[in-house]
Protein backbone atom coordinates (compact mmCIF):
# COMPACT_ATOMS: atom_id res chain seq x y z
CA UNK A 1 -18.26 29.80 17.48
CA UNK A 2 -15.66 28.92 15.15
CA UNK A 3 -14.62 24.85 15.37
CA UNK A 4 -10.86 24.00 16.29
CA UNK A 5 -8.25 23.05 13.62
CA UNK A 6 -5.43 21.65 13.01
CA UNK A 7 -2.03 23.96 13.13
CA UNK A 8 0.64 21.93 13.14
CA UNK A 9 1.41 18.26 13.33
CA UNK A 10 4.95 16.90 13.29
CA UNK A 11 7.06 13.74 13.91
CA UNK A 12 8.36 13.79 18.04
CA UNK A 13 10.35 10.10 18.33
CA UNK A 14 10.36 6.88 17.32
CA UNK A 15 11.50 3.44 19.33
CA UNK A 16 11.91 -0.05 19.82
CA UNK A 17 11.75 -0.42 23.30
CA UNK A 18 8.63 2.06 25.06
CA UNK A 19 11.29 3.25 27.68
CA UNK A 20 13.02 5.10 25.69
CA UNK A 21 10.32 7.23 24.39
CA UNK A 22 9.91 11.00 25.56
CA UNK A 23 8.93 11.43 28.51
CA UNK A 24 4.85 11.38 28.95
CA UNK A 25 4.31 14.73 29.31
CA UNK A 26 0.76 15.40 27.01
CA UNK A 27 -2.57 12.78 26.33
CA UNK A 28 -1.35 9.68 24.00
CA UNK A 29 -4.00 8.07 21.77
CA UNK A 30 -2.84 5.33 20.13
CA UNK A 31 -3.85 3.62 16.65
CA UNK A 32 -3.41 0.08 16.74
CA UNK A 33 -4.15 -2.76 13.66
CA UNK A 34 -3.06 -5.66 11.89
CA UNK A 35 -0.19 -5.13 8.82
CA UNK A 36 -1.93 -3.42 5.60
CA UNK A 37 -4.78 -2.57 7.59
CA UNK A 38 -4.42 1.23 6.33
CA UNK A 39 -3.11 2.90 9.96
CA UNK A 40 -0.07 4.95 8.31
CA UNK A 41 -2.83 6.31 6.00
CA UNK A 42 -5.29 6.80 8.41
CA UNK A 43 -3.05 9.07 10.61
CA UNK A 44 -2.05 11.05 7.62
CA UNK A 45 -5.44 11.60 7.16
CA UNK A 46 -6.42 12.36 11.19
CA UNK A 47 -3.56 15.06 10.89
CA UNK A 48 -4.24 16.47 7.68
CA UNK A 49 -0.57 15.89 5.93
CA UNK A 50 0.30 13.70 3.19
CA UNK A 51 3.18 11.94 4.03
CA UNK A 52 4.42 12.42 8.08
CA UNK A 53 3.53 8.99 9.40
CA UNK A 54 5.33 6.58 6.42
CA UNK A 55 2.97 4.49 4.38
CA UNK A 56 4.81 1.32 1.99
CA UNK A 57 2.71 -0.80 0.16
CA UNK A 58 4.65 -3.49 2.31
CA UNK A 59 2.81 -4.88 5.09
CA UNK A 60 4.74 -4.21 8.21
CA UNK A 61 6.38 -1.23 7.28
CA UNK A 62 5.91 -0.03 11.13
CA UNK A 63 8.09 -1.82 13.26
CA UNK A 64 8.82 1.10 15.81
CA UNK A 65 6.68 2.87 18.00
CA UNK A 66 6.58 6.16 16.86
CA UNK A 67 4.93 8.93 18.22
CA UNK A 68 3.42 12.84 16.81
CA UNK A 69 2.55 15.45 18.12
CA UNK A 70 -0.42 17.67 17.12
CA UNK A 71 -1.32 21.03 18.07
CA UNK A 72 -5.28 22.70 18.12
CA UNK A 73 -6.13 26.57 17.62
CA UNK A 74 -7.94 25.58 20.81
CA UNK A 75 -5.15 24.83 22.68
CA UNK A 76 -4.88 21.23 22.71
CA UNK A 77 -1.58 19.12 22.55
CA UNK A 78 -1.78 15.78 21.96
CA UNK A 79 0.64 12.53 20.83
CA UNK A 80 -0.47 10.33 18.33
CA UNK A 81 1.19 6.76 18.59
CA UNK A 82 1.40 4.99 15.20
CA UNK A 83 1.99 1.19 16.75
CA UNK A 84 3.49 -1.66 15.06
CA UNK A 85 0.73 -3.58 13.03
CA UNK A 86 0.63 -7.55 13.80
CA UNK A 87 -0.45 -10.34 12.12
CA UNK A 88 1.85 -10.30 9.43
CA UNK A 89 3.57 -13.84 8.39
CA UNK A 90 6.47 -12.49 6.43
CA UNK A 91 8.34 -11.58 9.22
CA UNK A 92 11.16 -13.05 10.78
CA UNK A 93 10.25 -15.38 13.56
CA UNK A 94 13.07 -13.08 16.28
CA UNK A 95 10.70 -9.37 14.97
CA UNK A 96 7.62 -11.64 15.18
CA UNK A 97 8.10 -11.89 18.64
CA UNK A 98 9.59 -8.67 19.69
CA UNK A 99 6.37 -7.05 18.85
CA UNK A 100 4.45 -8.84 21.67
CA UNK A 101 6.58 -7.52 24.66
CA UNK A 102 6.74 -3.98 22.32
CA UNK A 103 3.20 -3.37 22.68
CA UNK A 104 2.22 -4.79 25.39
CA UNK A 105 4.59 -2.61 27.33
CA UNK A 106 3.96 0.54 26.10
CA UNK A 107 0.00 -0.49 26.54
CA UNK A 108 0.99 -1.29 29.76
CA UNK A 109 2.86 1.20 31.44
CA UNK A 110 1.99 4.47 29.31
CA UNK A 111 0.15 6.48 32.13
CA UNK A 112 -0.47 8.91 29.68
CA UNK A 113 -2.33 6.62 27.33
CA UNK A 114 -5.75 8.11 26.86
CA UNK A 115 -7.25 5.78 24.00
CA UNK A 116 -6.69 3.29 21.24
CA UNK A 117 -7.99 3.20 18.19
CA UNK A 118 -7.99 -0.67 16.90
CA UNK A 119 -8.40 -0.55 12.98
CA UNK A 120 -10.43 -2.83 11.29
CA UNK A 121 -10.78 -3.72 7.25
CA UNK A 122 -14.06 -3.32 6.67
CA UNK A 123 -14.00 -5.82 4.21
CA UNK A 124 -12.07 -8.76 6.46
CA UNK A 125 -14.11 -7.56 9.88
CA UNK A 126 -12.09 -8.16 13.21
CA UNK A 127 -9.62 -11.56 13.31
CA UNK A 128 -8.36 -13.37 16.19
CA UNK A 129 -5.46 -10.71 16.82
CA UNK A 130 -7.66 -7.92 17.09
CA UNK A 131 -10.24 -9.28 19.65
CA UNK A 132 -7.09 -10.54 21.49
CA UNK A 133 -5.77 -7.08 21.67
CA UNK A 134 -9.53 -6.30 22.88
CA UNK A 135 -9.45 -8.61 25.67
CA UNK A 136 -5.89 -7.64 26.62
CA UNK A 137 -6.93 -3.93 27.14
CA UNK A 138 -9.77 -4.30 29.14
CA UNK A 139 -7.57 -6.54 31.25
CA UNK A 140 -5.20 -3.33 32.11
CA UNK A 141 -5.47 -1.65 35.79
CA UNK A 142 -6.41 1.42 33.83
CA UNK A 143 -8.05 0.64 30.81
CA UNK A 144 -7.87 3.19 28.36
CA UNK A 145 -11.02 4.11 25.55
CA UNK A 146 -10.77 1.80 22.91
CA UNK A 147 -12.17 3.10 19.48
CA UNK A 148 -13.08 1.08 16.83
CA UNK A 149 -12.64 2.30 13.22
CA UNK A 150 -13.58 0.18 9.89
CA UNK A 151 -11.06 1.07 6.96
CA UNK A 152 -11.04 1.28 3.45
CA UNK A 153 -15.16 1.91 3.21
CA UNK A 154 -14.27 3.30 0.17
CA UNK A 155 -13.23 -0.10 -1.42
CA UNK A 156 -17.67 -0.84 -1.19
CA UNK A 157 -20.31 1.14 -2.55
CA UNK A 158 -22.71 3.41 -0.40
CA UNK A 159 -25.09 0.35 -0.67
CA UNK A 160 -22.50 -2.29 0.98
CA UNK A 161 -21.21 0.51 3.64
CA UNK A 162 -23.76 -0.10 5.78
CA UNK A 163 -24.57 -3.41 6.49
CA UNK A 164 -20.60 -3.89 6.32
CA UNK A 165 -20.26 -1.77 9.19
CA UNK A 166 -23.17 -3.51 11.01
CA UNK A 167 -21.46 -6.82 10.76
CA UNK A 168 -18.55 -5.55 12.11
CA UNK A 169 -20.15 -3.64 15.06
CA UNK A 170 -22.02 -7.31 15.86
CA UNK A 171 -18.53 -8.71 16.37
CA UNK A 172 -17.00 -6.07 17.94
CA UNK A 173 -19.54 -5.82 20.58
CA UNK A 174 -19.32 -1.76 20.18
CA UNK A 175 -19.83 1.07 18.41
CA UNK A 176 -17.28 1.67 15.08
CA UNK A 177 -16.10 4.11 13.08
CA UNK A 178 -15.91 3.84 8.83
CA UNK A 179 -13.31 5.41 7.79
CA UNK A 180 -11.78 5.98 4.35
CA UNK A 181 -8.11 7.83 4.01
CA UNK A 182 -9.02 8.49 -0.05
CA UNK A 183 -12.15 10.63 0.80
CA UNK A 184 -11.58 11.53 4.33
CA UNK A 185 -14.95 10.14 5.25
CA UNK A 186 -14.99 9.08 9.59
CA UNK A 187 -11.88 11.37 10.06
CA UNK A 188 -14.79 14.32 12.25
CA UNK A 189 -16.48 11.82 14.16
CA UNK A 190 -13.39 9.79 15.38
CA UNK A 191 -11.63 13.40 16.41
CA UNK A 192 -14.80 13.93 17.88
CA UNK A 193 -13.91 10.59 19.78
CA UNK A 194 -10.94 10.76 20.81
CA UNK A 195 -10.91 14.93 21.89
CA UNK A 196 -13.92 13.46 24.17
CA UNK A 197 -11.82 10.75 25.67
CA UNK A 198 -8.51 12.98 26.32
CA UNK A 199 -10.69 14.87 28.37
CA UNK A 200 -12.14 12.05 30.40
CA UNK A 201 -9.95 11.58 33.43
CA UNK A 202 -8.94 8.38 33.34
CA UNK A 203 -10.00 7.67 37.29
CA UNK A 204 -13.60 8.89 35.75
CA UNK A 205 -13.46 6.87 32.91
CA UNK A 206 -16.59 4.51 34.34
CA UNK A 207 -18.44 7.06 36.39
């Protein structure tokens, strides 16, 4: 049996304010991470283009929520929400504080919302934001699957992969993901992931 692909991926919206997005009308996993964490690159990567979701080699370049939608020779449709990354000091203190209510209400209200994917440097482990963001979605009425994925593995040798990825599971309390946007290494076992979770009825989710 041949494995599904990829056949098209493109840019749907992008916005400010999570009400003014489309419509939810397909599964929405979402990729979540502080600034420079890699997430632009990463969902290049997931959806096999070079340059649809906009990398910079300025932290924060993401300030919108902006949304993609990718298509499967098997017949799936799904969004891919590239969130704005936090953490980043260089901001003005009004943006700073935009971003709170930003994600927090799309998190919040997206019925649709299927996963998140909270990236990690694999080199830094999870900071204070992160397991906040943790705590926060396993707070929700509907939590969705949250995905953990370790970046930039291919900054460390095969030798300092593992144990790197250890350290981070320890803190994270969960199974993670490396993942490296130069080699393409963790990109089949978190679609593995997340096609199991948009399949997983979110009233099931715990059964």
């Amino acid at each position: 049996m041949t494995e599904p692909r990829i056949v098209s991926a493109a840019f749907v919206a992008s916005s400010s304010d999570p009400g003014k997005l489309p419509a939810p009308a397909l599964a929405e996993v979402a990729f979540a991470g502080r600034s420079n964490v890699g997430k632009s690159s990463l969902l290049n990567t997931m959806m096999q283009r070079k340059n649809l979701a906009r990398t910079s080699r300025t932290p924060g370049c993401t300030r919108q929520i902006n949304l993609f939608e990718v298509a499967w020779t098997d017949g799936l449709h799904v969004h891919l929400v590239d969130l704005p990354g936090y953490g980043y000091a260089k901001r003005s203190r009004t943006e700073k504080s935009s971003w709170g209510p930003m994600l927090e209400g799309y998190l919040s209200t997206r019925g649709v919302l299927r996963a998140v994917t909270i990236l990690v440097d694999v080199r830094r482990g999870p900071e204070e934001d992160d397991l906040e963001l943790v705590d926060f979605l396993h707070a929700l009425e509907t939590p969705p699957r949250i995905l953990l994925a370790a970046t930039k593995i291919d900054k460390l040798s095969r030798a300092q992969q593992k144990p790197a990825l250890e350290k981070v599971k320890r803190q994270f309390k969960g199974p993670i993901i490396g993942f490296s946007s130069v080699t393409g290494d963790g990109r089949d076992a978190l679609w593995q992931r997340l096609r199991h979770a948009i399949a997983i009825e979110p009233a099931n989710e715990h059964e």
